[in-house]
C-alpha atoms as a PDB file:
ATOM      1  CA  UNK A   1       0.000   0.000   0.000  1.00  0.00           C
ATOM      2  CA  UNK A   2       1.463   3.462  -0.982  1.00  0.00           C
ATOM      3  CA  UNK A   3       1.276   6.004   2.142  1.00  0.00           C
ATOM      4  CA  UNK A   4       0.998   8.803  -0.373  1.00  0.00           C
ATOM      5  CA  UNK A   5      -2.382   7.767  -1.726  1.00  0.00           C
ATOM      6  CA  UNK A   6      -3.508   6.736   1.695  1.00  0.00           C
ATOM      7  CA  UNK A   7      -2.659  10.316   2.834  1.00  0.00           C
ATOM      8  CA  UNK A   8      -4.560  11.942   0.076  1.00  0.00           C
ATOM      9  CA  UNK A   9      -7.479   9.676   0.732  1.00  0.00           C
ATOM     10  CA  UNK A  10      -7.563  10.773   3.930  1.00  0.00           C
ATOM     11  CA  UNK A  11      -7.102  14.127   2.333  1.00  0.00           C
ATOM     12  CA  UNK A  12     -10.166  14.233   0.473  1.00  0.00           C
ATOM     13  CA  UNK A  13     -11.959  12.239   3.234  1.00  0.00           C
ATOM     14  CA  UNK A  14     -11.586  15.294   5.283  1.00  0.00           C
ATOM     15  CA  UNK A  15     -12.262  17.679   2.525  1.00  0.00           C
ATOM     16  CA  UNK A  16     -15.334  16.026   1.721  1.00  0.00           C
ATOM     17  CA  UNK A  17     -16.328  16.367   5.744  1.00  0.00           C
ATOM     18  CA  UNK A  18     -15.525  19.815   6.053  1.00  0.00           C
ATOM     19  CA  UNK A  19     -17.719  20.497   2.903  1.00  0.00           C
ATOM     20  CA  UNK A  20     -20.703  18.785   4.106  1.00  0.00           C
ATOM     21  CA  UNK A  21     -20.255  19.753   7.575  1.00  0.00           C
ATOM     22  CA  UNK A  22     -19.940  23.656   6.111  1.00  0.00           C
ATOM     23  CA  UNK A  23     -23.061  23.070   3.555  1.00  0.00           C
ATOM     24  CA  UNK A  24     -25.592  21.585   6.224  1.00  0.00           C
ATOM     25  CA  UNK A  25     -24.571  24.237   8.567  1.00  0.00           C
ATOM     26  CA  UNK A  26     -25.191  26.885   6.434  1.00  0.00           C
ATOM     27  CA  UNK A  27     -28.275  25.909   4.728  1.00  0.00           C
ATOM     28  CA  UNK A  28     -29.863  25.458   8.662  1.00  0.00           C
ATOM     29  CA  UNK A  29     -28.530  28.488   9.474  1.00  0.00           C
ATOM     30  CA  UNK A  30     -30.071  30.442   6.498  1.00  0.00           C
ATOM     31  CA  UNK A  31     -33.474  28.465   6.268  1.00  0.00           C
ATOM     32  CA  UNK A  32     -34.130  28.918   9.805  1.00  0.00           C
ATOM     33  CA  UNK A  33     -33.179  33.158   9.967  1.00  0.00           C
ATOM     34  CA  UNK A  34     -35.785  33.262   7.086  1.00  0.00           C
ATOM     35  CA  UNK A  35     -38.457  31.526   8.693  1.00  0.00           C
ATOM     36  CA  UNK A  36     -41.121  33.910   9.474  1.00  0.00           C
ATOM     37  CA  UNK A  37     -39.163  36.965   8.680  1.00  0.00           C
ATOM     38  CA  UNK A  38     -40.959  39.807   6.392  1.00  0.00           C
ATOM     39  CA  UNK A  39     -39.464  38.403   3.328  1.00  0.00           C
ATOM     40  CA  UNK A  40     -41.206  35.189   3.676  1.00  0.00           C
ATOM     41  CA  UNK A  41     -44.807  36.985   4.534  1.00  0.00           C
ATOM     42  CA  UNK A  42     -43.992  39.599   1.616  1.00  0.00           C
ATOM     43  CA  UNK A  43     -43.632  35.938  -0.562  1.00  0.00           C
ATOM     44  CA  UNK A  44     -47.036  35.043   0.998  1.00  0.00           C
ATOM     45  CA  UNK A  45     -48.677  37.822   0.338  1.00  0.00           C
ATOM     46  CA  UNK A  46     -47.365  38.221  -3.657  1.00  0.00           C
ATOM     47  CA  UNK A  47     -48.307  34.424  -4.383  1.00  0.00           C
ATOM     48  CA  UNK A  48     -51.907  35.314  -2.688  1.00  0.00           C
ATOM     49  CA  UNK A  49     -52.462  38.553  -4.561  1.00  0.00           C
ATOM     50  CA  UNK A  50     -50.311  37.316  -8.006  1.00  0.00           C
ATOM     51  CA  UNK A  51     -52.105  33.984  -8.430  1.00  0.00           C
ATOM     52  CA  UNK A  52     -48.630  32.844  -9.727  1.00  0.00           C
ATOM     53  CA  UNK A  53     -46.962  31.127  -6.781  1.00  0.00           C
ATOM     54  CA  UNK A  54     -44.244  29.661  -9.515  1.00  0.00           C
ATOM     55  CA  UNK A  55     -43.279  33.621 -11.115  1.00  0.00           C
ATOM     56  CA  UNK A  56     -43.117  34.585  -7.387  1.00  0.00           C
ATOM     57  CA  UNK A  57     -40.946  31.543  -6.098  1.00  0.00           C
ATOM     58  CA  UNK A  58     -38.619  32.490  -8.904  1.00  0.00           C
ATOM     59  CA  UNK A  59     -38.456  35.906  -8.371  1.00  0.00           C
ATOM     60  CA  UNK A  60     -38.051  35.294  -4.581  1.00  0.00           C
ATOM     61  CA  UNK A  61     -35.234  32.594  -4.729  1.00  0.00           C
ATOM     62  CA  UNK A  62     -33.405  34.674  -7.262  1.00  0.00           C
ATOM     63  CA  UNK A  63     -33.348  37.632  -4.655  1.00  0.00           C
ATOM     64  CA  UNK A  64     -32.244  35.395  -2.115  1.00  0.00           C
ATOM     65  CA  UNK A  65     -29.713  33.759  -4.252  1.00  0.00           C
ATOM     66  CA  UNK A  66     -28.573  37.732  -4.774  1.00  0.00           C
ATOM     67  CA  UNK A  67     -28.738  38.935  -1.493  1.00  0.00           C
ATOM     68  CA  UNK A  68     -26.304  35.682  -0.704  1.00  0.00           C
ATOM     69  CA  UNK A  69     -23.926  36.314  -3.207  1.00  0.00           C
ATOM     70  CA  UNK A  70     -23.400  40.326  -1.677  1.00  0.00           C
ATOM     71  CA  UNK A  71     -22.626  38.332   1.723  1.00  0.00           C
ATOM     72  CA  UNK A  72     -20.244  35.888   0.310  1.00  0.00           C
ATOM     73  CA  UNK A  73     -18.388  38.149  -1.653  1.00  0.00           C
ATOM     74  CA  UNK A  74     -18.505  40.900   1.500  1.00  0.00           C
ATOM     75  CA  UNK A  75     -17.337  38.110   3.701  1.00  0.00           C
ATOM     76  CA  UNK A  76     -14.788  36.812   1.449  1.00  0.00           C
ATOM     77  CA  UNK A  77     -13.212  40.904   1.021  1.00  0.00           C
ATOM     78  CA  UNK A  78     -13.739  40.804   4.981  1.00  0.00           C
ATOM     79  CA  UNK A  79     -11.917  37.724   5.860  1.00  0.00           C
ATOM     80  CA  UNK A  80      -8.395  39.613   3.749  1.00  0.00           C
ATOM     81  CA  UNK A  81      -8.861  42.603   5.542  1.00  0.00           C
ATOM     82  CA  UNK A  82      -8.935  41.453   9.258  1.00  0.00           C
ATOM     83  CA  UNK A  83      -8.439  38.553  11.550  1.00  0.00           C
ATOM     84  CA  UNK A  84     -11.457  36.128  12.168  1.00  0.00           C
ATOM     85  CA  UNK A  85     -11.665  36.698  15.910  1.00  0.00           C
ATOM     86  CA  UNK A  86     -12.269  40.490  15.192  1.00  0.00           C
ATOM     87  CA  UNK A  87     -14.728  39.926  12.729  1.00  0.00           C
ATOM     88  CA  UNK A  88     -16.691  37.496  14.803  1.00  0.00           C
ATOM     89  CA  UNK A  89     -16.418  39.913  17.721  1.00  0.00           C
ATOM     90  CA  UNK A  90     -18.204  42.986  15.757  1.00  0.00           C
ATOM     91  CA  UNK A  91     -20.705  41.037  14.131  1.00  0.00           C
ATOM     92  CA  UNK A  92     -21.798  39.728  17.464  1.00  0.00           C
ATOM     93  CA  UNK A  93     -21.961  43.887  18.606  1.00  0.00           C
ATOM     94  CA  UNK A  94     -23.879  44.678  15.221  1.00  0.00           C
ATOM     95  CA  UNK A  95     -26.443  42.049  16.165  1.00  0.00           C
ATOM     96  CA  UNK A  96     -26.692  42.881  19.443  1.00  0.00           C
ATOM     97  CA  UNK A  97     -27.050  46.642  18.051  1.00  0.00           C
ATOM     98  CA  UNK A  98     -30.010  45.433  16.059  1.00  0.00           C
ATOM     99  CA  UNK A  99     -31.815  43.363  18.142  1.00  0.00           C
ATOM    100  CA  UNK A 100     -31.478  46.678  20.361  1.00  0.00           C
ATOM    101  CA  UNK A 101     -33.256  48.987  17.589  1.00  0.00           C
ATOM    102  CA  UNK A 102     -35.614  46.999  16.559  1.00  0.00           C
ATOM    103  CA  UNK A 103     -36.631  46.228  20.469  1.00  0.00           C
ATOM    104  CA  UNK A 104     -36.880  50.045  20.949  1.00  0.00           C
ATOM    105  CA  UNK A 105     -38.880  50.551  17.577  1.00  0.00           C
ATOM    106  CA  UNK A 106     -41.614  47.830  18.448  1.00  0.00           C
ATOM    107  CA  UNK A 107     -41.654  49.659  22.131  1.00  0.00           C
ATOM    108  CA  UNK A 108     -42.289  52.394  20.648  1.00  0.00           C
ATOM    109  CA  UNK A 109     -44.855  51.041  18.160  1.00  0.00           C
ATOM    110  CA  UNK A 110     -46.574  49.863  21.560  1.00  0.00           C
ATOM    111  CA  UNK A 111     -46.462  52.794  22.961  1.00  0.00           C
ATOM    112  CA  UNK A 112     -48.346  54.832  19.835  1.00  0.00           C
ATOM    113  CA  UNK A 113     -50.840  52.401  19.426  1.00  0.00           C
ATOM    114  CA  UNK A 114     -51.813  52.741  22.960  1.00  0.00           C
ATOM    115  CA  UNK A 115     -51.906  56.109  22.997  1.00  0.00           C
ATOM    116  CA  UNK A 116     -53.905  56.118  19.565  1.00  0.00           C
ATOM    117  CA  UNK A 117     -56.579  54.324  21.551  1.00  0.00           C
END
């Protein structure tokens, strides 16, 4: 048995791990953020008032396939430009910053609608 095509097998073993372990994690990642988000009820609510769930599930899946192409190629021009610990750190803050605003802008939303009553 030759050790250098066992290495590479192993090689590609791990490759092929990495890939699949990368691909699931994304995908759950992705399909679970867009679960019940206003993109999904603005899909809804174009299928119900189109008629043509199959021109809006193209349009809608090309806009997503868009929108994730601007944050690969951001995150690719990212990952040159600083170290991944950084990067992880102020994503976490910009989060964290909107989960913030968008708490304070459905408090406030609250609070007009009660006082509109």
């Amino acid at each position: 048995m030759d050790p250098l095509n066992s290495s590479s097998s192993s090689e590609d073993s791990n490759d092929q791990k990495r890939f699949s372990s990368v691909l699931i994690t994304t995908f759950t990642t992705v399909f679970l953020a867009e679960l019940g988000d206003k993109t999904q009820v603005a899909t809804l609510l174009l299928t119900a008032q189109s008629g043509k769930p199959l021109v809006v599930f193209v349009g809608s899946s090309l806009a997503l396939i868009c929108s994730s192409l601007v944050g690969v190629l951001l995150g690719r021009w990212i990952a040159t430009k600083m170290p991944a610990e950084r990067f992880n750190y102020m994503a976490g803050i910009l989060m964290v910053g909107i989960g913030l605003l968008l708490g304070i802008q459905s408090i406030n939303g609250l609070i007009l609608s009660h006082n509109a009553v």
